[in-house]
C-alpha atoms as a PDB file:
ATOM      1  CA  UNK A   1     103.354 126.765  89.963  1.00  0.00           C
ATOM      2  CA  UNK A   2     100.988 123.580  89.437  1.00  0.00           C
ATOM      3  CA  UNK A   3      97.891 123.306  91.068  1.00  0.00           C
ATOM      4  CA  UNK A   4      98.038 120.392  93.202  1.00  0.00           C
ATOM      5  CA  UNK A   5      94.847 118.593  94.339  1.00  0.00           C
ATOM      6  CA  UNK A   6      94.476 115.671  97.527  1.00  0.00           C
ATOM      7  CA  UNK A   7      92.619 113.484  98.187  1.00  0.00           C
ATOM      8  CA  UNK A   8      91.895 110.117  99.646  1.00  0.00           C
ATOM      9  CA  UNK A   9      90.555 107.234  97.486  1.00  0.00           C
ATOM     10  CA  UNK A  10      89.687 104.057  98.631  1.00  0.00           C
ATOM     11  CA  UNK A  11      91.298 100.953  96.727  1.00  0.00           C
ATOM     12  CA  UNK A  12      90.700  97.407  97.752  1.00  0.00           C
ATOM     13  CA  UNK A  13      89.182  98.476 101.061  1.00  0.00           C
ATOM     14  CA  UNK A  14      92.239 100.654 101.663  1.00  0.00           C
ATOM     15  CA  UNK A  15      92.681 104.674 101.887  1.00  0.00           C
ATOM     16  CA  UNK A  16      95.357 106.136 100.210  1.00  0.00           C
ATOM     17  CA  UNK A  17      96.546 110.020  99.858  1.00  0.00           C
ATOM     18  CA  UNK A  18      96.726 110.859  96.527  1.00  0.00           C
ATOM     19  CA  UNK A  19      97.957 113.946  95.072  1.00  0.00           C
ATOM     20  CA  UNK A  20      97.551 115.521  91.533  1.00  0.00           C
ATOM     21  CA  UNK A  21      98.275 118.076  89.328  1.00  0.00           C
ATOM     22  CA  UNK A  22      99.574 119.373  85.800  1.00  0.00           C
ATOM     23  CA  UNK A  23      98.154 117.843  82.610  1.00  0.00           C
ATOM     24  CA  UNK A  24      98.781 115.780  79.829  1.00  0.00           C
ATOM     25  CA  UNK A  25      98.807 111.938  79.676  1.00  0.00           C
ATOM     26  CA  UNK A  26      99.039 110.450  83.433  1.00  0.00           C
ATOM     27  CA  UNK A  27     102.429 109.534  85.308  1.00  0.00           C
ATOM     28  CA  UNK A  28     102.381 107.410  87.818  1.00  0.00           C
ATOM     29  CA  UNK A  29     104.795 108.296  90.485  1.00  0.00           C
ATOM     30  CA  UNK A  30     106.287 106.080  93.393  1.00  0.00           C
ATOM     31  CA  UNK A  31     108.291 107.822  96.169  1.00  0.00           C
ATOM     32  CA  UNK A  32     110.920 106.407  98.236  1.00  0.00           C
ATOM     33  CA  UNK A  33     110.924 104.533 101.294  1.00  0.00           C
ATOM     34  CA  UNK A  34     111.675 107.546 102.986  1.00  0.00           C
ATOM     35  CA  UNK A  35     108.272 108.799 101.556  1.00  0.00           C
ATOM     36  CA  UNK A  36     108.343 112.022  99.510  1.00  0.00           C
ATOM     37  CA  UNK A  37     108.821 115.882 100.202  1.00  0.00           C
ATOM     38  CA  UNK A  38     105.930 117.746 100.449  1.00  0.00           C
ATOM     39  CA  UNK A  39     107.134 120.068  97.559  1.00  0.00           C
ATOM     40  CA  UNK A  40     109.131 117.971  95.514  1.00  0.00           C
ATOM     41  CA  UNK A  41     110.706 120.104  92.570  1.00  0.00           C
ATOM     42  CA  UNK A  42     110.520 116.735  90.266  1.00  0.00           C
ATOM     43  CA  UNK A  43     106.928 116.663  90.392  1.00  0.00           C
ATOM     44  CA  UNK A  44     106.515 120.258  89.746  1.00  0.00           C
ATOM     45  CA  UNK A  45     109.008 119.645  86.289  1.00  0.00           C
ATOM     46  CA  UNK A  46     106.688 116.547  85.908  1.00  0.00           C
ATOM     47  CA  UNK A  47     103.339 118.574  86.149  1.00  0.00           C
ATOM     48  CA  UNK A  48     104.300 120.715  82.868  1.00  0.00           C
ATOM     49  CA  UNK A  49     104.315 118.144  80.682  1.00  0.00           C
ATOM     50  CA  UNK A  50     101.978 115.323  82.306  1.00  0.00           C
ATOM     51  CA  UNK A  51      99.090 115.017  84.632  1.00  0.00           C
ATOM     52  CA  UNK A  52     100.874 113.262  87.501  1.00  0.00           C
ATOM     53  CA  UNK A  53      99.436 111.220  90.401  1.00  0.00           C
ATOM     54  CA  UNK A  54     101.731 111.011  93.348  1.00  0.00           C
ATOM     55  CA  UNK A  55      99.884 108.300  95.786  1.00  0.00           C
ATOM     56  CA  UNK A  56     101.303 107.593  99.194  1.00  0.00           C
ATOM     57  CA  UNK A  57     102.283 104.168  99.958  1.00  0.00           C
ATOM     58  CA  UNK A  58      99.919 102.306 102.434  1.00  0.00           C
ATOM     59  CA  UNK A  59     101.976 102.735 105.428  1.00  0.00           C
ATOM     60  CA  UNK A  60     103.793 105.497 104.557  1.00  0.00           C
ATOM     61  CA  UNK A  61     103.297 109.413 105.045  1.00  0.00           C
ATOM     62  CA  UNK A  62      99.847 110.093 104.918  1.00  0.00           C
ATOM     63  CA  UNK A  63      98.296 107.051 104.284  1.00  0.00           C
ATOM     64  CA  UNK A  64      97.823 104.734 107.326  1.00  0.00           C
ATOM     65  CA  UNK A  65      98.847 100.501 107.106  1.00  0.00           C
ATOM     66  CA  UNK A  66      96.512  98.450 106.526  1.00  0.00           C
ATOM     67  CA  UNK A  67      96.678  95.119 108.748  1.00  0.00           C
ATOM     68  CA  UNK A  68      96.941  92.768 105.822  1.00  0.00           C
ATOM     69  CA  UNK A  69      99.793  93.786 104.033  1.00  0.00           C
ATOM     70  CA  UNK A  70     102.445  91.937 103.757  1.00  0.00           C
ATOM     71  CA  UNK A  71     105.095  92.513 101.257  1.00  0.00           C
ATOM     72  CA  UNK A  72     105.828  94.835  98.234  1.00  0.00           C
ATOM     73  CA  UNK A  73     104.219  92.937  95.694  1.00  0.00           C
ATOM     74  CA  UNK A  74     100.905  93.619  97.608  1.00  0.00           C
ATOM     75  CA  UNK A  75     101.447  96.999  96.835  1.00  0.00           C
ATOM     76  CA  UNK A  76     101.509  96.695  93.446  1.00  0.00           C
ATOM     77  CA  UNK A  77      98.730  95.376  93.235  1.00  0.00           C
ATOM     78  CA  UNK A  78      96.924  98.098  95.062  1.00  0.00           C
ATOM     79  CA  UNK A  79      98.501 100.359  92.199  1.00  0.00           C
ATOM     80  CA  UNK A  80      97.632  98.225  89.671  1.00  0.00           C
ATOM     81  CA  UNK A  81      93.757  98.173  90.792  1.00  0.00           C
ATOM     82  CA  UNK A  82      94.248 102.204  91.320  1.00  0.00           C
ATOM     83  CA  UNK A  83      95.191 102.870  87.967  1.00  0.00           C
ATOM     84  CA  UNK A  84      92.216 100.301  86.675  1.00  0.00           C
ATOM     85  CA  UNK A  85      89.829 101.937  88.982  1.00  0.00           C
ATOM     86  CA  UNK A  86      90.322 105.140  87.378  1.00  0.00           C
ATOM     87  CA  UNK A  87      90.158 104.245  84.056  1.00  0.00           C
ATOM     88  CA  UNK A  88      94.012 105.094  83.238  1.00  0.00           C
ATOM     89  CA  UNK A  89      95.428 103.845  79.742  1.00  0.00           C
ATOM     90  CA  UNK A  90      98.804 104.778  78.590  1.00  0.00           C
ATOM     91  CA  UNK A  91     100.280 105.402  82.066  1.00  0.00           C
ATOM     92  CA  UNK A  92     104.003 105.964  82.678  1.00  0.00           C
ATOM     93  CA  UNK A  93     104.938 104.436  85.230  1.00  0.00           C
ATOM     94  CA  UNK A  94     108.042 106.254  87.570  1.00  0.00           C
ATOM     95  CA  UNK A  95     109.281 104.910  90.215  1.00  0.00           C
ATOM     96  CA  UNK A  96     111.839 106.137  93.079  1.00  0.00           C
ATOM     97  CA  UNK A  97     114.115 103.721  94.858  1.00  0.00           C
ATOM     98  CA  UNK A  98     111.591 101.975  96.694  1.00  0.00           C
ATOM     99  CA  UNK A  99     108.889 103.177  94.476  1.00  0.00           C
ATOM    100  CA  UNK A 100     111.085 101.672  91.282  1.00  0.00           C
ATOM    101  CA  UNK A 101     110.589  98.031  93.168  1.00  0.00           C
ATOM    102  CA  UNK A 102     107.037  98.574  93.486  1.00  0.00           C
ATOM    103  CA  UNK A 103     107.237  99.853  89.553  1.00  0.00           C
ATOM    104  CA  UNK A 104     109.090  96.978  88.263  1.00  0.00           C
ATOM    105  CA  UNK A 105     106.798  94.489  90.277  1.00  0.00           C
ATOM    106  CA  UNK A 106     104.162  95.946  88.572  1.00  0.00           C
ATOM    107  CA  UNK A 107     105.296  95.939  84.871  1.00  0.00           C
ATOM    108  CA  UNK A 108     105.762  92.049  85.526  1.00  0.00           C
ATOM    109  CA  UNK A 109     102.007  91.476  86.699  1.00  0.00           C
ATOM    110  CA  UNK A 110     100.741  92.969  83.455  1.00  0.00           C
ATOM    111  CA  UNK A 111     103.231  94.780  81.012  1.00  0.00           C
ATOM    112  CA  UNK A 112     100.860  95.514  78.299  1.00  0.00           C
ATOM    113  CA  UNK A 113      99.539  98.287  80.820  1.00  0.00           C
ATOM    114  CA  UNK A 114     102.064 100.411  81.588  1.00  0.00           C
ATOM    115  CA  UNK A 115     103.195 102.704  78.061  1.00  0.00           C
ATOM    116  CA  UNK A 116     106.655 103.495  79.435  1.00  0.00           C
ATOM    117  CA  UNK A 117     108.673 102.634  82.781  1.00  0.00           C
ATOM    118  CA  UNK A 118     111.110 104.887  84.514  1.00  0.00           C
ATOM    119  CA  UNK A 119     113.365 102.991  87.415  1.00  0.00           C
ATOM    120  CA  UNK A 120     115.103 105.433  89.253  1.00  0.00           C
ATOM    121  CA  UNK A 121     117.569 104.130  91.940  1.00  0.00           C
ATOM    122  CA  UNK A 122     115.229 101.120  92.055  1.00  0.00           C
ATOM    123  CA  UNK A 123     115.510  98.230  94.581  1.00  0.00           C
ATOM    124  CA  UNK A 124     114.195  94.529  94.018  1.00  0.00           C
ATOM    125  CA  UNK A 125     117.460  93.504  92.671  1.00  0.00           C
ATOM    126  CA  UNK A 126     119.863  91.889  95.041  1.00  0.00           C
ATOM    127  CA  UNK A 127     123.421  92.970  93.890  1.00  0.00           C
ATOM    128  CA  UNK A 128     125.800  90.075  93.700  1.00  0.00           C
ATOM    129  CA  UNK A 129     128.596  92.260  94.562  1.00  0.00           C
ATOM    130  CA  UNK A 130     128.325  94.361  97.750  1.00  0.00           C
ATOM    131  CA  UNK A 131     124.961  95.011  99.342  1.00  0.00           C
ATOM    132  CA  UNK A 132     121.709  97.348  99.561  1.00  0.00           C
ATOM    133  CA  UNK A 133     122.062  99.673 102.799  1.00  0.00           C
ATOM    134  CA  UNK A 134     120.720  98.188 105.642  1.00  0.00           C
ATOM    135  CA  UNK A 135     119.369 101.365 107.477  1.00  0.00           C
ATOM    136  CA  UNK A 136     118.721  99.117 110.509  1.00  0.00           C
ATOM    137  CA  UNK A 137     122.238 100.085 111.221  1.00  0.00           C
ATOM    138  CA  UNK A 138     121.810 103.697 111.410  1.00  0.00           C
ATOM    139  CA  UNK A 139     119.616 106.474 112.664  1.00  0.00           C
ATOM    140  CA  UNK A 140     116.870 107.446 109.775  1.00  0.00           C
ATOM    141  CA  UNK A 141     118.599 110.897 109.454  1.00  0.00           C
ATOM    142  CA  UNK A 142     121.662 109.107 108.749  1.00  0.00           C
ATOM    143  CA  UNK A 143     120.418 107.073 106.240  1.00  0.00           C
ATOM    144  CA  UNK A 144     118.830 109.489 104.482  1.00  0.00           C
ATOM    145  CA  UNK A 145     121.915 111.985 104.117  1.00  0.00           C
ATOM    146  CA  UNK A 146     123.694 108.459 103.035  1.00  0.00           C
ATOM    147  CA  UNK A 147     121.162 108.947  99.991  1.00  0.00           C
ATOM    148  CA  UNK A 148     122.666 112.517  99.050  1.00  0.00           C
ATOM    149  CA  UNK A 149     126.054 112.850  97.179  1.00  0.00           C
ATOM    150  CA  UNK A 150     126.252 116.539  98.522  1.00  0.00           C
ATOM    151  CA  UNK A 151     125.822 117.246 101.590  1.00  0.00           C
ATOM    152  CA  UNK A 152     124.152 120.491 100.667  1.00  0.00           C
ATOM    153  CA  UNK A 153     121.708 119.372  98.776  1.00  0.00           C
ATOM    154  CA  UNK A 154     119.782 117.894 102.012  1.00  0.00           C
ATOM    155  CA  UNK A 155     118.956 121.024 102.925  1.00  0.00           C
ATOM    156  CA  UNK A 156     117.603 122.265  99.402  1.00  0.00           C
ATOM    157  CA  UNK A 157     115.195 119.045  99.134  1.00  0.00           C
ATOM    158  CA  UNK A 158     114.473 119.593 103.076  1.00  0.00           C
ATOM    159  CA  UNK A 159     114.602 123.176 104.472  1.00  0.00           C
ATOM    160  CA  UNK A 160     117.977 123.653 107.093  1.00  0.00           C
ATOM    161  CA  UNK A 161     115.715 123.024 110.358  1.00  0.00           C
ATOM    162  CA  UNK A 162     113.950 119.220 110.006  1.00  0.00           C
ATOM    163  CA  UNK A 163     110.105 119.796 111.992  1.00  0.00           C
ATOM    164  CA  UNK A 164     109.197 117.131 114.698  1.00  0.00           C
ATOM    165  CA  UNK A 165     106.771 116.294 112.232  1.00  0.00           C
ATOM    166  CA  UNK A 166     109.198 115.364 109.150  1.00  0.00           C
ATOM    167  CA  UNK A 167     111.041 113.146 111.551  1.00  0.00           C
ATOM    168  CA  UNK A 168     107.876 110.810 113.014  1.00  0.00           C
ATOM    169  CA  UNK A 169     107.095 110.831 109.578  1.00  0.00           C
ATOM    170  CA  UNK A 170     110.494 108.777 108.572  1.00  0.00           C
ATOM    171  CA  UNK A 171     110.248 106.560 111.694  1.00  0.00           C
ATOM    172  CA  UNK A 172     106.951 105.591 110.811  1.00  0.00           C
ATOM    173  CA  UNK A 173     107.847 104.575 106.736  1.00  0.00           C
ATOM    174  CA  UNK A 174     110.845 102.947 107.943  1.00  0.00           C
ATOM    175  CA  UNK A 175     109.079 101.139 110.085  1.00  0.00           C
ATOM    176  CA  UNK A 176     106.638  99.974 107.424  1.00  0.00           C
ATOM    177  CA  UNK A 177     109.294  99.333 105.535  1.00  0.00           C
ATOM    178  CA  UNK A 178     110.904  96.838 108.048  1.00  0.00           C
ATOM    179  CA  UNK A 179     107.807  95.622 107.873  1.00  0.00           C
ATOM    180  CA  UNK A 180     107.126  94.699 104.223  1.00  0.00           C
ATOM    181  CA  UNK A 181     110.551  94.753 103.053  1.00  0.00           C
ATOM    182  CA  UNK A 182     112.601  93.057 105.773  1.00  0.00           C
ATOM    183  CA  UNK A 183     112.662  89.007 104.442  1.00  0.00           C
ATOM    184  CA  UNK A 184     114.809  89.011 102.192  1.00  0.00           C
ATOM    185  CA  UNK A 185     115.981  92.617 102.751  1.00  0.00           C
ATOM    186  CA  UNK A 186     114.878  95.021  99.794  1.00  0.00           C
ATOM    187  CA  UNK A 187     114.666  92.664  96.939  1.00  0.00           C
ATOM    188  CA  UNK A 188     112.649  89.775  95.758  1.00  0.00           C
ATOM    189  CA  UNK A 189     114.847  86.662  95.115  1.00  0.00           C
ATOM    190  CA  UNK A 190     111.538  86.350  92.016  1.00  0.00           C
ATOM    191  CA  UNK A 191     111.632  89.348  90.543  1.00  0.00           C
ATOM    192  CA  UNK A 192     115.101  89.073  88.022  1.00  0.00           C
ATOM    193  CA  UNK A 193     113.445  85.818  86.357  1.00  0.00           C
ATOM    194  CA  UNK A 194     110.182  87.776  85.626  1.00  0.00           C
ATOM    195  CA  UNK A 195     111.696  90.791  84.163  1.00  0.00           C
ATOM    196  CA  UNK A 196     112.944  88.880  81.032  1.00  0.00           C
ATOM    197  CA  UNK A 197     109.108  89.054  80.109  1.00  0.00           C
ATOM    198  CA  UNK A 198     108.241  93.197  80.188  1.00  0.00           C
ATOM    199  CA  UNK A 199     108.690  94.390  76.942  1.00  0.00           C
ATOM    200  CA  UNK A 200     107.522  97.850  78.240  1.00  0.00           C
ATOM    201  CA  UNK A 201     109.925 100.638  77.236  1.00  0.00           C
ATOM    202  CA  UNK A 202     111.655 101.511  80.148  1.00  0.00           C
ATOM    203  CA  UNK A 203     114.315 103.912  81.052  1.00  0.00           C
ATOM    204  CA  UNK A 204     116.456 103.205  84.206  1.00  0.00           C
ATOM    205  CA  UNK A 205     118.382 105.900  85.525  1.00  0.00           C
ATOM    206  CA  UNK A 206     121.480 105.684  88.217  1.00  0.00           C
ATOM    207  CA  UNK A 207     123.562 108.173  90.742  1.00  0.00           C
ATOM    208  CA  UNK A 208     127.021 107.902  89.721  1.00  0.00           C
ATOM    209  CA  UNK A 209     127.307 107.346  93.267  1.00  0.00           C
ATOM    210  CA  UNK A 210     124.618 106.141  94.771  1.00  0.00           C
ATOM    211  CA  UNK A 211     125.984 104.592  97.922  1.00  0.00           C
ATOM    212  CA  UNK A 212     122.527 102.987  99.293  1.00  0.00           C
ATOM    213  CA  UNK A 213     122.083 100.451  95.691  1.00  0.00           C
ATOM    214  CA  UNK A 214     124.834  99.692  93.810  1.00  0.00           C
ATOM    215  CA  UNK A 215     125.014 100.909  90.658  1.00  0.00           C
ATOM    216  CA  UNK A 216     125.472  97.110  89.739  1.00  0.00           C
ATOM    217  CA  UNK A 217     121.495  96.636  90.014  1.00  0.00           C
ATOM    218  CA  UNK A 218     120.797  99.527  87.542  1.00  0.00           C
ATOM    219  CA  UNK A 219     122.826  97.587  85.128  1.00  0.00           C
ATOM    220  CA  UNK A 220     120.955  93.851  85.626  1.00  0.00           C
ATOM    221  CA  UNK A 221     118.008  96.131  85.563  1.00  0.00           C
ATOM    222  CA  UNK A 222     119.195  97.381  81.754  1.00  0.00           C
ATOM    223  CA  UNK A 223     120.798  94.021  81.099  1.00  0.00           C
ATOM    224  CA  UNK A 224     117.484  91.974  81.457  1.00  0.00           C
ATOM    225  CA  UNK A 225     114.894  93.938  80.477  1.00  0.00           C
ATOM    226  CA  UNK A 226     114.050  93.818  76.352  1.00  0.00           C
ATOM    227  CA  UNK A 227     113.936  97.734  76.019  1.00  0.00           C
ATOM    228  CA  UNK A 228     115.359  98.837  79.058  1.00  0.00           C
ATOM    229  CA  UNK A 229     118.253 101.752  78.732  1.00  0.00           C
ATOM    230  CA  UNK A 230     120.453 103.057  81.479  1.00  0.00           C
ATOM    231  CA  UNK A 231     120.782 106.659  82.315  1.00  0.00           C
ATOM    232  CA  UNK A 232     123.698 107.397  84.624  1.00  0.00           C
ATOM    233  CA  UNK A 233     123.967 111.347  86.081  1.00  0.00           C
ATOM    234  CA  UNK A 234     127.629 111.390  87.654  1.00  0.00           C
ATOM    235  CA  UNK A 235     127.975 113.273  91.046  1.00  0.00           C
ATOM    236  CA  UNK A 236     124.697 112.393  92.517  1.00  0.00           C
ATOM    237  CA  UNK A 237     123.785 109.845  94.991  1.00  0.00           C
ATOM    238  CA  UNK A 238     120.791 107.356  95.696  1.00  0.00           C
ATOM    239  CA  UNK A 239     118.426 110.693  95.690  1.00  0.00           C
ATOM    240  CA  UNK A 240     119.092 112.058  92.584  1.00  0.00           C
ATOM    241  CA  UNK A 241     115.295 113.217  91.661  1.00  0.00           C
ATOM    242  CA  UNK A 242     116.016 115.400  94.780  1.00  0.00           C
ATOM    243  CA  UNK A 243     119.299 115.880  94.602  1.00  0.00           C
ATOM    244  CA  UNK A 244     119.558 116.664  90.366  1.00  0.00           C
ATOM    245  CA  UNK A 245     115.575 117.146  89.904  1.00  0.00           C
ATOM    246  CA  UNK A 246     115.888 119.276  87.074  1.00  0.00           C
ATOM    247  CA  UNK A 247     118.628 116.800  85.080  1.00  0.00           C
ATOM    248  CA  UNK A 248     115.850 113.612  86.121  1.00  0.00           C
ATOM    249  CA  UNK A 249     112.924 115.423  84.833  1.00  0.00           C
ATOM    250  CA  UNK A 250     114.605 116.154  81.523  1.00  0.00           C
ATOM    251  CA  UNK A 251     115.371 112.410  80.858  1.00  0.00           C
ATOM    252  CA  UNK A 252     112.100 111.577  82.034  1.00  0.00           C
ATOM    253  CA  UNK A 253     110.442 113.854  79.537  1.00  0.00           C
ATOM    254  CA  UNK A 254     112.907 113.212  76.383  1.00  0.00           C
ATOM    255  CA  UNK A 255     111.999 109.865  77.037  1.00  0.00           C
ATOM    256  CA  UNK A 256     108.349 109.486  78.083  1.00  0.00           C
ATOM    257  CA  UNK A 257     106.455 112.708  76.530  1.00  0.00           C
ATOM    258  CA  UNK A 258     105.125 112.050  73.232  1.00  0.00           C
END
């Protein structure tokens, strides 16, 4: 089992919960909107090969929201000046659903800094069939097993019994979410016209049947990125590092690990 270190670092004024562990070059990875487990098995796969950093969003788990933010592409930046504060070079950058927005946002403010880009499930894109799930609509529970192709594996990412504590923790992100993600509703009307330029190798990978972003965006990802590739792993939803952690991990390594 890795080692995992936390901490709080201060970037632009604003705390953030960082964890770490493993070793190797750095990865970068972005967790959901739902925020992340607090054991999650990709990570762990992750660790062996890289040293990963796993911050928490500003707003999200256990990093508090800052007054002044405003929209995703403010949190890139925050990343951006995180990964410059520390010195990285060579980063991959991996990025979960929500965390594969922030990702892509970031590859298009400077692409000659990231060394490889993983999308996973990522949102930004709006689909021009169907739509992104619009959890307003439904409990946070709901929409979370809506993010799981089996209904078992819910339980594996999150123990049978969900704690009081798990379950302020996904009202709060979702309500940072609504926040920062609300106008337009998970995607940035900017972001397809500014992909055209990031060059960075990048790997997207899809559910089969990821019910909460249409497959669709994983292929406009693909389609308009220079180096992009898309992964597809059949019978797995919108949480397939949770749901197929092993199966993401491998993809991420064949790919990324030098």
């Amino acid at each position: 089992m890795t080692s995992w270190s936390h901490e709080t670092v201060t970037v632009a004024g604003t705390p953030l919960h960082l964890r770490t562990g493993g070793t190797g070059a750095p990865l970068l990875i972005l967790h959901h909107d739902i925020g992340s487990p607090d054991q999650p098995a990709l990570h762990e796969a992750l660790a062996a090969r890289f040293t990963v950093l796993a911050p928490a969003h500003p707003g999200y788990d256990a990093s508090p929201r800052p007054a002044w933010l405003k929209n995703v592409r403010d949190v890139a930046v925050l990343y951006q000046t995180l990964l410059a504060d520390r010195g990285l070079t060579g980063v991959t950058c991996v990025g979960l659903g929500f965390g594969g927005w922030i990702a892509a946002e970031m590859a298009t403010m400077a692409p000659a800094q990231l060394k490889r880009l993983v999308l996973v499930g990522a949102m930004g894109i709006k689909p021009e069939r169907g739509d992104i799930m619009d959890q307003a609509l439904m409990s946070y529970i709901e929409y979370i097993r809506a993010g799981f192709h089996d209904p078992a594996a819910v339980d594996r990412a999150y123990g049978t019994e969900l704690p009081t504590p798990l379950l302020e923790r996904w009202d709060v992100n979702r309500e940072t979410t609504f926040r920062i993600a609300w106008r337009p509703y998970m995607f940035n009307p900017s972001l397809p016209h500014l992909l055209g330029g990031v060059k960075t190798p990048t790997l997207v990978i899809w559910g089969g049947e990821d019910r909460v972003v249409p497959l669709e965006c994983g292929e406009r990802y693909a389609k308009t990125m220079p180096s992009a590739t898309l992964t597809v792993i059949e019978r797995a939803g919108h949480l397939v590092d949770m749901e197929r952690p092993a199966e993401v991990a491998r993809a991420i390594i064949d790919f990324a690990a030098d």
